[in-house]
N, C-alpha and C. Protein backbone atom coordinates (compact mmCIF):
# COMPACT_ATOMS: atom_id res chain seq x y z
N UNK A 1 36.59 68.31 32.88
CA UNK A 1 37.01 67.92 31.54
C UNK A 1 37.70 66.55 31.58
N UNK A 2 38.37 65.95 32.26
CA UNK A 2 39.40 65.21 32.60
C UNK A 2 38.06 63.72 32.79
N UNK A 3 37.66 64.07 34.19
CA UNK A 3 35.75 63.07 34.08
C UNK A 3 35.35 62.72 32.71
N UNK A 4 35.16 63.78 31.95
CA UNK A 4 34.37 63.91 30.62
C UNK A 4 34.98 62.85 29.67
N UNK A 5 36.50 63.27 29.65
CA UNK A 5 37.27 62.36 28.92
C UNK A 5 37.52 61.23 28.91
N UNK A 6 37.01 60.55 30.64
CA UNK A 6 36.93 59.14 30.61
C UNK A 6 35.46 58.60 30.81
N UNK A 7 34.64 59.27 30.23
CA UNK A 7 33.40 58.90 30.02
C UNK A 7 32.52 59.08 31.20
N UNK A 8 32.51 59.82 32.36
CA UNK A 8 32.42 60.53 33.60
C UNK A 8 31.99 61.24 33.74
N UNK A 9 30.13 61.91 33.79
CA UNK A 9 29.52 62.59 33.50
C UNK A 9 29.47 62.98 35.26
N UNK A 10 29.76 64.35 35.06
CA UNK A 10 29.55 65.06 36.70
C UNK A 10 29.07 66.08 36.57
N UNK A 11 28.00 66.40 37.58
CA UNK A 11 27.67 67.76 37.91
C UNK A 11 27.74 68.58 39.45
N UNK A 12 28.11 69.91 39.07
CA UNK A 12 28.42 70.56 40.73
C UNK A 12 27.23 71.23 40.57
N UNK A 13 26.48 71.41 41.40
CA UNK A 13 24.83 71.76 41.86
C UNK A 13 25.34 72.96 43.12
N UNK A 14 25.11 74.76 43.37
CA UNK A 14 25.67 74.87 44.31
C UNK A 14 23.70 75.73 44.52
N UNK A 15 24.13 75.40 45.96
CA UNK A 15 22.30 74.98 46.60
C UNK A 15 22.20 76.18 47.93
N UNK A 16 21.45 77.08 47.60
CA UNK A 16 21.53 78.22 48.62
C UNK A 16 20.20 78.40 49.37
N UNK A 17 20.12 78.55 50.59
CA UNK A 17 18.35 78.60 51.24
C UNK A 17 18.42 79.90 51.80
N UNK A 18 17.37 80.53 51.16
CA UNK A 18 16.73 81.53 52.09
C UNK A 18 15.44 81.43 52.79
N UNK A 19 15.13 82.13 53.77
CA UNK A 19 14.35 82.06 54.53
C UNK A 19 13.39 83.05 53.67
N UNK A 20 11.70 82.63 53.98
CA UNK A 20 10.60 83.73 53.63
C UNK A 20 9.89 83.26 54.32
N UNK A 21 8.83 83.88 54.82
CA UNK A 21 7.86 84.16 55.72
C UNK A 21 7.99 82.96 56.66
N UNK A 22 9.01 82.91 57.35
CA UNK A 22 8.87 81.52 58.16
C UNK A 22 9.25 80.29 57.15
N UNK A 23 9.39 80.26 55.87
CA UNK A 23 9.71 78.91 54.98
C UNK A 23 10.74 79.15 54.86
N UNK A 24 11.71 78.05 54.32
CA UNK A 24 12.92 77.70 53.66
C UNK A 24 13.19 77.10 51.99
N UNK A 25 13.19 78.00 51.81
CA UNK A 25 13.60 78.39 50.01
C UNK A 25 15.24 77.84 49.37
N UNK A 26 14.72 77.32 49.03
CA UNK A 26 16.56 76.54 47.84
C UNK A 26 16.59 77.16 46.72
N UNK A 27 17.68 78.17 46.53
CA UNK A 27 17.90 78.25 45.15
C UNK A 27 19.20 77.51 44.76
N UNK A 28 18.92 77.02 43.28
CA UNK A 28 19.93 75.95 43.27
C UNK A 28 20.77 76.32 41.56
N UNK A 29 21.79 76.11 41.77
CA UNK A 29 22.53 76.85 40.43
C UNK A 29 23.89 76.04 39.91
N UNK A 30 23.70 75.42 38.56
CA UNK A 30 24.62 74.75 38.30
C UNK A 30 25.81 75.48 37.97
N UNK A 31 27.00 75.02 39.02
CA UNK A 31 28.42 75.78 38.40
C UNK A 31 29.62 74.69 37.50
N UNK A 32 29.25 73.30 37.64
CA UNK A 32 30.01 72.85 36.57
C UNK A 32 29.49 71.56 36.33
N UNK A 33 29.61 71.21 35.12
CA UNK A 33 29.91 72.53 33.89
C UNK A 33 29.46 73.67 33.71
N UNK A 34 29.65 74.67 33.34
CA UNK A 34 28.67 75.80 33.06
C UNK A 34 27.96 75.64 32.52
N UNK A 35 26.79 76.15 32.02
CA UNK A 35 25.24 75.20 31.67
C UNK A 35 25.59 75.72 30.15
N UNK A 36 25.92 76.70 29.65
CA UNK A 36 26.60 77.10 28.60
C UNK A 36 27.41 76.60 27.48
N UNK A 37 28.11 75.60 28.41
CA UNK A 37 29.26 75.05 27.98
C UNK A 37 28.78 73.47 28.00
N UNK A 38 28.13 73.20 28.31
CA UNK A 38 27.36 71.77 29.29
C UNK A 38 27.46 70.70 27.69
N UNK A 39 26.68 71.33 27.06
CA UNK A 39 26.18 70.37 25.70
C UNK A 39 27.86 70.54 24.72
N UNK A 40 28.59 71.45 24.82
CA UNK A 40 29.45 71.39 24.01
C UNK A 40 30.50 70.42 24.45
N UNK A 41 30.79 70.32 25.93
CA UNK A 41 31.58 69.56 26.56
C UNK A 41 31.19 67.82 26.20
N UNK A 42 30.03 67.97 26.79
CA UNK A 42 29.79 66.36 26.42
C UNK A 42 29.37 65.84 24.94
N UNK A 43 29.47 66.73 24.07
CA UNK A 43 29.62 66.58 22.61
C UNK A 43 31.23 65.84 22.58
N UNK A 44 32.25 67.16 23.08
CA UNK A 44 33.49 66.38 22.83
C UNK A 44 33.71 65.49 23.57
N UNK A 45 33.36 65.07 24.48
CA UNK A 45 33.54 63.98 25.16
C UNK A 45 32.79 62.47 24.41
N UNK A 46 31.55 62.63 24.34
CA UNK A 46 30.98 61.52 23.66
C UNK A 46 32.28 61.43 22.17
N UNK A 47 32.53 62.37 21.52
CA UNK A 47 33.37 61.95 20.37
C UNK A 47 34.67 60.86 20.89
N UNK A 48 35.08 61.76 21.82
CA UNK A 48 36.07 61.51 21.69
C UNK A 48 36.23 59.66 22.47
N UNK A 49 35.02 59.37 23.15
CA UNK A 49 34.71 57.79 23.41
C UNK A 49 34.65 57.11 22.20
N UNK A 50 33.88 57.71 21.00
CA UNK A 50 33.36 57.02 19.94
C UNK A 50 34.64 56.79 19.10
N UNK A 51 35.79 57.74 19.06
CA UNK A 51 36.81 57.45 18.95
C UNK A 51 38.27 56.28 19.28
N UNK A 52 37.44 56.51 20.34
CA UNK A 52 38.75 55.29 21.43
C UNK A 52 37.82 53.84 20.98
N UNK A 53 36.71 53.36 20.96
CA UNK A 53 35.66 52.89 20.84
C UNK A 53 36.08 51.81 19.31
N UNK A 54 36.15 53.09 18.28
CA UNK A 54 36.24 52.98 17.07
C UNK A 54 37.96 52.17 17.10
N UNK A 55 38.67 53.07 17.34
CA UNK A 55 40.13 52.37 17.30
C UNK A 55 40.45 51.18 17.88
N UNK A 56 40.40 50.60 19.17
CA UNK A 56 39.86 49.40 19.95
C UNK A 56 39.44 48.42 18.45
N UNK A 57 38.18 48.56 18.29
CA UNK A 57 37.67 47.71 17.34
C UNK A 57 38.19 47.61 16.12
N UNK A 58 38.97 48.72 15.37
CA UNK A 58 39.87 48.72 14.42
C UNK A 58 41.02 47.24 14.90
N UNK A 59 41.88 47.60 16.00
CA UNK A 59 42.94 47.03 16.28
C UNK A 59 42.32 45.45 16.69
N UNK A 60 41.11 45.32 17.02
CA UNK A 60 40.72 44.15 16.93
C UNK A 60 40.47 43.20 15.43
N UNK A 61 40.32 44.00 15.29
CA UNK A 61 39.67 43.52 13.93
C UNK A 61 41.12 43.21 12.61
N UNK A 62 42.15 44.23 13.26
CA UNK A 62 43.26 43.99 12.38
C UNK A 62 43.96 42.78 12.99
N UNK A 63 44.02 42.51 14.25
CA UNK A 63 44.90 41.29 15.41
C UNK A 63 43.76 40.18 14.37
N UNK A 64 42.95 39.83 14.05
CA UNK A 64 41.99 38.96 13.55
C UNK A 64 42.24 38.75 12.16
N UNK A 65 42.62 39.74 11.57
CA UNK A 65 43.04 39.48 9.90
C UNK A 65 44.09 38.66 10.02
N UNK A 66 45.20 39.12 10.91
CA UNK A 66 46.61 38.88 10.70
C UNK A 66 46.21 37.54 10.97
N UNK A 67 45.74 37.09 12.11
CA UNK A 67 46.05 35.58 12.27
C UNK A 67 45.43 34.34 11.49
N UNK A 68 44.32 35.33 10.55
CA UNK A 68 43.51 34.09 9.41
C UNK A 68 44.54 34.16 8.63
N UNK A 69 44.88 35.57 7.97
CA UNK A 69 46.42 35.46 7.17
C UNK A 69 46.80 34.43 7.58
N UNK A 70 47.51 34.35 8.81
CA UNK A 70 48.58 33.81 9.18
C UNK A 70 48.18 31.73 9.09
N UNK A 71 47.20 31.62 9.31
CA UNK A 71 46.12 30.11 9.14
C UNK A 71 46.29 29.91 7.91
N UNK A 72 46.10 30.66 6.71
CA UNK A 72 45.37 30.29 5.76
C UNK A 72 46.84 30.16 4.49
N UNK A 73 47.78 30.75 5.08
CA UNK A 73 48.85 31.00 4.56
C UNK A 73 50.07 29.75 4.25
N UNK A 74 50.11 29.40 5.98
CA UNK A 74 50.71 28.05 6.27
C UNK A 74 49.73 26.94 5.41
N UNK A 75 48.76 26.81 5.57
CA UNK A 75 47.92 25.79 4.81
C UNK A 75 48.04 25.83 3.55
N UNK A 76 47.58 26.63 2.50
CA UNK A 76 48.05 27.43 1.44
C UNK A 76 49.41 27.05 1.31
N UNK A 77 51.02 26.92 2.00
CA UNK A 77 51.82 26.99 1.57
C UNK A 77 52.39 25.56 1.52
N UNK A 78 51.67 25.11 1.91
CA UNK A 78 51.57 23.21 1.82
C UNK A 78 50.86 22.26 0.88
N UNK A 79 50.12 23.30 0.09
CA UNK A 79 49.13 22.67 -1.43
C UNK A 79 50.05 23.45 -2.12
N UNK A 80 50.89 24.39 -2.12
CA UNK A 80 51.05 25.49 -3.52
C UNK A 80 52.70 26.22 -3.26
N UNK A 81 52.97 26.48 -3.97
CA UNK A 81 54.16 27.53 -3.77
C UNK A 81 53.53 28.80 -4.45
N UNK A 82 52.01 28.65 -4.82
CA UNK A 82 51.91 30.12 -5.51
C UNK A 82 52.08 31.73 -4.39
N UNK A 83 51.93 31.43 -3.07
CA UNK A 83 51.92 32.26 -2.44
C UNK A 83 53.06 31.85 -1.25
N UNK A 84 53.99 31.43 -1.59
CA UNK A 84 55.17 31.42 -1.09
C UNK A 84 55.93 32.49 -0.23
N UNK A 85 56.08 33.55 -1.10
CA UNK A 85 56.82 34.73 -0.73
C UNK A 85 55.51 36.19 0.00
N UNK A 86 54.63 35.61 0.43
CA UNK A 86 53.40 36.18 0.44
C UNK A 86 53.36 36.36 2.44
N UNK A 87 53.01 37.65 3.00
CA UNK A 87 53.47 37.98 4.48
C UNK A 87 51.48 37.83 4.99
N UNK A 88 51.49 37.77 6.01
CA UNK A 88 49.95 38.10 6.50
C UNK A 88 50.16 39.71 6.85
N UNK A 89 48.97 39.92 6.75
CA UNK A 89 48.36 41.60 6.75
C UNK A 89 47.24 42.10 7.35
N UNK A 90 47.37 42.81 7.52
CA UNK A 90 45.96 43.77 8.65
C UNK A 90 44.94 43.97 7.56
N UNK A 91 45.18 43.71 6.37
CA UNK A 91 44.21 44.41 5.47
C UNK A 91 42.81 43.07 4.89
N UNK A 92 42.39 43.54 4.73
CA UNK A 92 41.08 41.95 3.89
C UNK A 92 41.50 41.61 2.80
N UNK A 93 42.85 41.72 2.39
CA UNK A 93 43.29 41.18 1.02
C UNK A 93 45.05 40.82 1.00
N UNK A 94 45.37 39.43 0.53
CA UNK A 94 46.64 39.71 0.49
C UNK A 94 46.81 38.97 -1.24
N UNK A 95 47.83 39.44 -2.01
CA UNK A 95 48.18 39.26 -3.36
C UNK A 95 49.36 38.47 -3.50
N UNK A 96 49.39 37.88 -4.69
CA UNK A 96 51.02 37.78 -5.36
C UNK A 96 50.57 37.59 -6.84
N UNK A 97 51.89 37.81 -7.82
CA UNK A 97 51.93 38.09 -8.92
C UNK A 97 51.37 36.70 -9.95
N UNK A 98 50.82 36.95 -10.65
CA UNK A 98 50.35 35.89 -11.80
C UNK A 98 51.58 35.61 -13.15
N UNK A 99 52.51 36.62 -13.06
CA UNK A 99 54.30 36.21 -14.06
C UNK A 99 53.33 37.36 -14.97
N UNK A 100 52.23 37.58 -15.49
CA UNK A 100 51.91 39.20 -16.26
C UNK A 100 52.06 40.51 -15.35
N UNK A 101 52.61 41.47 -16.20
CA UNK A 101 52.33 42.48 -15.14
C UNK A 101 50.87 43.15 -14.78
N UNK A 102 50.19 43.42 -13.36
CA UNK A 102 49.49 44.11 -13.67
C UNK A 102 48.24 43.47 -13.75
N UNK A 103 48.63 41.89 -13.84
CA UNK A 103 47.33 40.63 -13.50
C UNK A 103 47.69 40.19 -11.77
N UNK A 104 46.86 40.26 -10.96
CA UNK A 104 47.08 39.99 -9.44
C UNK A 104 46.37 38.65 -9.30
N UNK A 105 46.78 37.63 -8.69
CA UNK A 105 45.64 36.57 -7.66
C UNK A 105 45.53 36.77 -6.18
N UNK A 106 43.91 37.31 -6.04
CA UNK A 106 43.62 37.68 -4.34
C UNK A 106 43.20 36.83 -3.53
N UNK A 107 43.81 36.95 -2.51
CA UNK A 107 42.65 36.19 -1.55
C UNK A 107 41.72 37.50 -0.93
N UNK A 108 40.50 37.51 -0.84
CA UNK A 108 39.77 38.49 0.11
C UNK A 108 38.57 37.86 1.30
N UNK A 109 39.07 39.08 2.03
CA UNK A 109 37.89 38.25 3.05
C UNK A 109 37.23 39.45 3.58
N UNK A 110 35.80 39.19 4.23
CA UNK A 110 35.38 40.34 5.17
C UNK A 110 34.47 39.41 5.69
N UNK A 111 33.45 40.71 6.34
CA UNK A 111 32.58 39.79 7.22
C UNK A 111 31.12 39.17 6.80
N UNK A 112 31.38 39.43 5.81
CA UNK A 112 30.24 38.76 4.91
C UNK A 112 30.83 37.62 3.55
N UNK A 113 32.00 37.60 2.93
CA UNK A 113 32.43 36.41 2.29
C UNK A 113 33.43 36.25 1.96
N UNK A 114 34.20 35.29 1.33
CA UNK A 114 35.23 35.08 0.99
C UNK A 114 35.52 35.09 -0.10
N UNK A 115 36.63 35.12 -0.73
CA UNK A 115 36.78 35.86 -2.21
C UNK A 115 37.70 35.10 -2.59
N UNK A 116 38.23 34.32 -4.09
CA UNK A 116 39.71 33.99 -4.99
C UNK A 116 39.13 34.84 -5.69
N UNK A 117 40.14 35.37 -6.59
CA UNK A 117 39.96 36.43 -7.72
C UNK A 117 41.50 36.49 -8.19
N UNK A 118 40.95 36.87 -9.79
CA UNK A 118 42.01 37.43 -10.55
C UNK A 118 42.13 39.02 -10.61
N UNK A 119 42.89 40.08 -10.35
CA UNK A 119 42.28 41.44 -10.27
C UNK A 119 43.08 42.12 -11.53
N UNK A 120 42.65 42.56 -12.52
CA UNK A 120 43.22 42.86 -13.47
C UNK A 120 43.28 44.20 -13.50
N UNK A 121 44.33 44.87 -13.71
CA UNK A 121 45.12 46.56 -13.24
C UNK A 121 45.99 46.69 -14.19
N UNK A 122 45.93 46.92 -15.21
CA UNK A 122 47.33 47.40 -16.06
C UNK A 122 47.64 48.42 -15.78
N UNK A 123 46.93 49.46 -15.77
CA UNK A 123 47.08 51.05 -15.64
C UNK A 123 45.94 51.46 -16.45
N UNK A 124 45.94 51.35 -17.31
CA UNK A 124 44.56 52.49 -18.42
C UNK A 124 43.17 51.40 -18.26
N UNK A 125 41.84 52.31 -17.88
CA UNK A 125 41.55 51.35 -18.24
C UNK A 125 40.62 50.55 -18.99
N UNK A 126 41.46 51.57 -20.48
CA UNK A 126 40.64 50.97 -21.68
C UNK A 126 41.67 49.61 -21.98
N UNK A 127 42.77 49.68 -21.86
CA UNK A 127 43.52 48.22 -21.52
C UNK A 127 43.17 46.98 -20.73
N UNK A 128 42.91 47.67 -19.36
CA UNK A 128 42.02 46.42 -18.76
C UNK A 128 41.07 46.09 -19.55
N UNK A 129 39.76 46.86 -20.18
CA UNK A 129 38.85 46.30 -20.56
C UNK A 129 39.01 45.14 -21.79
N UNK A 130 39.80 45.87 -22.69
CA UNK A 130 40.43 44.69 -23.70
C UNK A 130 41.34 43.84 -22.91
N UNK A 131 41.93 43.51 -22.13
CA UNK A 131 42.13 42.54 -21.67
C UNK A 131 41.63 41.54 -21.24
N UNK A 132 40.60 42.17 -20.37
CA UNK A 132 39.83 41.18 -19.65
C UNK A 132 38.25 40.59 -20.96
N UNK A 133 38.33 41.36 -21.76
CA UNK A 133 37.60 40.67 -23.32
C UNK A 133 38.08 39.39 -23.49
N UNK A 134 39.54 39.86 -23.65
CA UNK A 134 40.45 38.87 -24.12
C UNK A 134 40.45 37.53 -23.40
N UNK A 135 40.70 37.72 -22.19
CA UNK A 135 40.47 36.43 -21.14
C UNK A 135 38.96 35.79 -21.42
N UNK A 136 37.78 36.88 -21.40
CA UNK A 136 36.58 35.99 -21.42
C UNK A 136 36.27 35.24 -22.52
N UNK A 137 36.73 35.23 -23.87
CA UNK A 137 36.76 34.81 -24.73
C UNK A 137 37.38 33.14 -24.62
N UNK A 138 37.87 32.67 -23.75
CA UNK A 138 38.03 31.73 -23.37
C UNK A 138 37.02 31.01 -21.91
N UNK A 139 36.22 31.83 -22.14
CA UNK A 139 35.24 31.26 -20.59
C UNK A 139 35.02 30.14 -20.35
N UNK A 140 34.55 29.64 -21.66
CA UNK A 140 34.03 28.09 -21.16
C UNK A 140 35.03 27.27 -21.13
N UNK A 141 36.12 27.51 -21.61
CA UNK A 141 37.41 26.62 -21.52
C UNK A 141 38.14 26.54 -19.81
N UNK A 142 38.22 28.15 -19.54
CA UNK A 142 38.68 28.33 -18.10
C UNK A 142 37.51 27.57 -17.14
N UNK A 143 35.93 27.64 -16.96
CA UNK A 143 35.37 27.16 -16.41
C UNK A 143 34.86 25.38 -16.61
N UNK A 144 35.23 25.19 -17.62
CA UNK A 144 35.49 23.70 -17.37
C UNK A 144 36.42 23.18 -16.65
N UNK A 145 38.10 23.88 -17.20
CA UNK A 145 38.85 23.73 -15.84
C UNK A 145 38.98 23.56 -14.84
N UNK A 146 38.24 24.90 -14.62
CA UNK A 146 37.81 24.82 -12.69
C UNK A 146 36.98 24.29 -12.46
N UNK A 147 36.02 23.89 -13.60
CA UNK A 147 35.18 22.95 -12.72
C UNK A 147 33.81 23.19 -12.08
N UNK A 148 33.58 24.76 -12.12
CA UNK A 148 32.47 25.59 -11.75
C UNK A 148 32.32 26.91 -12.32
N UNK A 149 31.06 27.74 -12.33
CA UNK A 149 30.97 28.71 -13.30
C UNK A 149 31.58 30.42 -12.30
N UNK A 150 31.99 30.75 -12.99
CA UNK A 150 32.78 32.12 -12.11
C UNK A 150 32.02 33.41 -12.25
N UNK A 151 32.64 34.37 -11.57
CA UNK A 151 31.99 35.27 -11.41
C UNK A 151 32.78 36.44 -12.42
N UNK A 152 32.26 36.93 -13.42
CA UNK A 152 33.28 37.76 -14.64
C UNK A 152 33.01 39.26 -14.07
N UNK A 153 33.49 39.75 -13.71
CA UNK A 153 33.19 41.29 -13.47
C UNK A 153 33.89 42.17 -14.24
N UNK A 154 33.44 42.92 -15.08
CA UNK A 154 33.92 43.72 -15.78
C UNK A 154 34.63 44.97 -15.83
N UNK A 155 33.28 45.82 -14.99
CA UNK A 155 32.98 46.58 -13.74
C UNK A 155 33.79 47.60 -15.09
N UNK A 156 32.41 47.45 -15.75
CA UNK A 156 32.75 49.19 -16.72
C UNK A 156 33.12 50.58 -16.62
N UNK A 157 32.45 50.62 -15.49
CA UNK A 157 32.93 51.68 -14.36
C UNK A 157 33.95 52.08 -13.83
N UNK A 158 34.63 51.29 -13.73
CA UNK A 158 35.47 51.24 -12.58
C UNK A 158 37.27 51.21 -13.88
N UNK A 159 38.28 51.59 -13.18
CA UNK A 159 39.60 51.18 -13.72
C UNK A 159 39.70 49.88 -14.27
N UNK A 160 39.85 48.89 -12.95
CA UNK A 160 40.04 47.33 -13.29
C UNK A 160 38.64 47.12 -12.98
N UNK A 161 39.42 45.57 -13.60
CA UNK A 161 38.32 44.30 -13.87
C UNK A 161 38.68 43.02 -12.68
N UNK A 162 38.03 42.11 -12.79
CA UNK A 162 38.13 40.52 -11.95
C UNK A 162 37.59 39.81 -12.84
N UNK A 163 38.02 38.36 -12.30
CA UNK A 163 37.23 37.22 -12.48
C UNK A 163 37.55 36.94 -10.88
N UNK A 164 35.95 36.27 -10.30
CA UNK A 164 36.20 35.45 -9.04
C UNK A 164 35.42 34.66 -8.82
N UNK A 165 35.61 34.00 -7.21
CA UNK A 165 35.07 33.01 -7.33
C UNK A 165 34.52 32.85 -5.47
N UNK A 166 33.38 33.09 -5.25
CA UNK A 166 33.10 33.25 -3.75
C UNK A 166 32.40 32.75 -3.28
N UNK A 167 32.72 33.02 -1.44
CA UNK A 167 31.98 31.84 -1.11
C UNK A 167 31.18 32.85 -0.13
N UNK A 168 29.73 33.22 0.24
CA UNK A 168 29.46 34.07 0.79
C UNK A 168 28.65 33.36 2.05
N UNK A 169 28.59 34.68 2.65
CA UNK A 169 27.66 33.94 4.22
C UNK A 169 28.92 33.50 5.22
N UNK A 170 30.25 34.18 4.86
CA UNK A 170 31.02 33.34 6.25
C UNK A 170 31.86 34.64 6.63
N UNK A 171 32.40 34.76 7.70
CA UNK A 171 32.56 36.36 8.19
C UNK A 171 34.67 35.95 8.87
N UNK A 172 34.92 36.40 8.26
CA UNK A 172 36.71 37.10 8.79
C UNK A 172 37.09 36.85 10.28
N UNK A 173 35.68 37.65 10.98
CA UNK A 173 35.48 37.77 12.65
C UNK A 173 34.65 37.02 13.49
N UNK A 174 34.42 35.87 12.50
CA UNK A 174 34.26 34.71 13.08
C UNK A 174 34.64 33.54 13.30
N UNK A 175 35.58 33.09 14.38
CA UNK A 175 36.47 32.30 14.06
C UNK A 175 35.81 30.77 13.72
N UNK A 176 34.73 30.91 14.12
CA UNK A 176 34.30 29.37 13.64
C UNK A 176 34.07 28.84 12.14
N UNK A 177 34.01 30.08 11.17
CA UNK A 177 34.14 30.08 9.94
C UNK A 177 35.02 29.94 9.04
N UNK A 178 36.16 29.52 10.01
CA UNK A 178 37.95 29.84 9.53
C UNK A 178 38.08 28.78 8.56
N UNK A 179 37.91 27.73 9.57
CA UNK A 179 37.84 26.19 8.75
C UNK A 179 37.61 26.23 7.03
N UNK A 180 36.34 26.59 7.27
CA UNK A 180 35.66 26.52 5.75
C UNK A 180 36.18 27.14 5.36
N UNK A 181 36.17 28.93 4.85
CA UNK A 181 37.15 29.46 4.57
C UNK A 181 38.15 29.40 4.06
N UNK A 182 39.20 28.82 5.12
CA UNK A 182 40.58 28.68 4.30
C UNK A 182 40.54 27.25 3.39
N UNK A 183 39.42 25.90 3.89
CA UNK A 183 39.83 25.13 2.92
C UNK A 183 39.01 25.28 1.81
N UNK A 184 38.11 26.34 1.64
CA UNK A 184 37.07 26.88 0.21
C UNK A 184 38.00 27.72 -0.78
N UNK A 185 39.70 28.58 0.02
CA UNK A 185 39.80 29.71 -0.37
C UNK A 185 41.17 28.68 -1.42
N UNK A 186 41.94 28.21 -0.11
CA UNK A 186 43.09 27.43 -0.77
C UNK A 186 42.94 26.46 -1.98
N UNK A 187 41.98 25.50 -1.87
CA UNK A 187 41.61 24.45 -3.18
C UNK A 187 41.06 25.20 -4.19
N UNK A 188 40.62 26.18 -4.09
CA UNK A 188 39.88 27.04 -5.31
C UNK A 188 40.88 27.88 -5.80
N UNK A 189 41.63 28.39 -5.05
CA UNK A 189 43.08 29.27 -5.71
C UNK A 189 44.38 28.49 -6.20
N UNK A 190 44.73 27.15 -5.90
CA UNK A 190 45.26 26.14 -7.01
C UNK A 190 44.41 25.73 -8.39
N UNK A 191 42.73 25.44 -8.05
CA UNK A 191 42.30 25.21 -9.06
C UNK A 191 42.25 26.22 -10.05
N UNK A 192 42.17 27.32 -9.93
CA UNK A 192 41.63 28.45 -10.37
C UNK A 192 42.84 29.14 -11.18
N UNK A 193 43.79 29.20 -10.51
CA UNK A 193 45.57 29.36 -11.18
C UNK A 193 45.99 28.90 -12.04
N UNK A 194 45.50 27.48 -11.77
CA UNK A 194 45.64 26.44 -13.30
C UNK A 194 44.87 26.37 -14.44
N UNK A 195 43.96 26.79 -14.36
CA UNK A 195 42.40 27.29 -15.22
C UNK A 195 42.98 28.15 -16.21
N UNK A 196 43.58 29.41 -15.49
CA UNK A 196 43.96 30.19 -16.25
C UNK A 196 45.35 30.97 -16.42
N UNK A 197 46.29 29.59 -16.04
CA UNK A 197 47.58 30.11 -16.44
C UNK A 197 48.17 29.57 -18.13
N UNK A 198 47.56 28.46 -18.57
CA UNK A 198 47.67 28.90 -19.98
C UNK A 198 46.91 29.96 -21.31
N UNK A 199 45.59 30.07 -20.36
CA UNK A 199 45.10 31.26 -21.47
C UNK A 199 45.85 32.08 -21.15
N UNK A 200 46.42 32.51 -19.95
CA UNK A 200 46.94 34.27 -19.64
C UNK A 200 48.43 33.93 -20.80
N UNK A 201 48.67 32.70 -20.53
CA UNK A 201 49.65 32.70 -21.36
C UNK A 201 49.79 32.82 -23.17
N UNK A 202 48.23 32.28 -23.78
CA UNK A 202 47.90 32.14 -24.92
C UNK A 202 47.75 33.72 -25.33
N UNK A 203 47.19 34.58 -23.96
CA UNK A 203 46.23 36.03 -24.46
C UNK A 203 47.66 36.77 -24.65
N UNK A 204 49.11 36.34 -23.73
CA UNK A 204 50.04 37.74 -24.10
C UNK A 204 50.53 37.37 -25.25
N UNK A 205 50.70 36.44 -26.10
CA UNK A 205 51.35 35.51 -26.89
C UNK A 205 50.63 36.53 -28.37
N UNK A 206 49.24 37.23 -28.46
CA UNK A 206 48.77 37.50 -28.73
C UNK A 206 49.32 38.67 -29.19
């Protein structure tokens, strides 16, 4: 069991000869594992690799968030004070407040693209949806602003809503992608803040 657990596949073979008519005969009989037990053992064993396996790559993958956080943050905190008070994180997203409650600005990342977004969460969310009405009703005003056309997600489905703005094809866990990345994520989340910090301001006024 102990073998098994470090990925150590063993077998005890116990090998007996008898004699017949002048020949020599092997009978041969597996005693461990028990042949019984054989497939259940290396069931838990294979898990429990796929496990250690899995976690390893978790903790890699979180040591890798933290330090783009940690890149993109310092850079970020030298164009902006919007994310000032803002920590790096293990997670593919870090936030700070837009002065509404309940309106977020994200940064997101994974291994397929990069994300600015507005994430809109009041709580109900027939509120979000009139809210985020409310914001699009100013679209072409916010996207002249910025300067490029955004991505409106409504996401009827779902609680909240977004507006974002992405850059796809570049991966979190690749560090050669960092570059672009943080300077696609940072200039677009000043531009993008300013776009729409007087409508958010015009829509509560409302």
């Amino acid at each position: 069991m102990w073998l098994l657990d470090h990925n150590i596949k063993i077998k005890c073979i116990r090998v007996t000869p008898y004699e017949l008519n002048g020949q020599i005969l092997l009978d041969t009989e597996q005693i461990i594992p028990i042949v019984d037990a054989e497939e259940y053992l290396i069931k838990i064993a294979n898990k429990k690799q796929e496990e250690f396996i899995s976690k390893e790559k978790n903790q890699t993958r979180h040591s890798l968030r933290i330090e783009f956080w940690e890149r993109l943050l310092q850079e970020m905190n030298e164009k902006s004070d919007l994310f000032k008070n803002i920590s790096p994180s293990k997670d593919s997203w870090i936030g700070c407040g837009s002065g509404h409650s309940g309106l977020v600005y994200n940064f997101v990342v994974t291994g397929n693209y990069a994300r600015i977004e507005l994430w809109i969460n009041r709580g109900l969310q027939e509120e979000n949806k009139v809210l985020f009405d409310s914001i699009y009703r100013y679209k072409n005003k916010i996207e002249t602003t910025f300067g490029d056309q955004l991505d409106w997600q409504r996401l009827n489905d779902g609680k909240g809503s977004r507006i974002a703005y992405i850059l796809k094809d570049v991966s979190v866990f690749n560090e050669e992608d960092w570059p672009q990345m943080i300077n696609f994520m940072t200039l677009n989340m000043i531009k993008f803040e300013i776009s729409l910090k007087n409508v958010l301001r015009d829509v509560f006024k409302k």
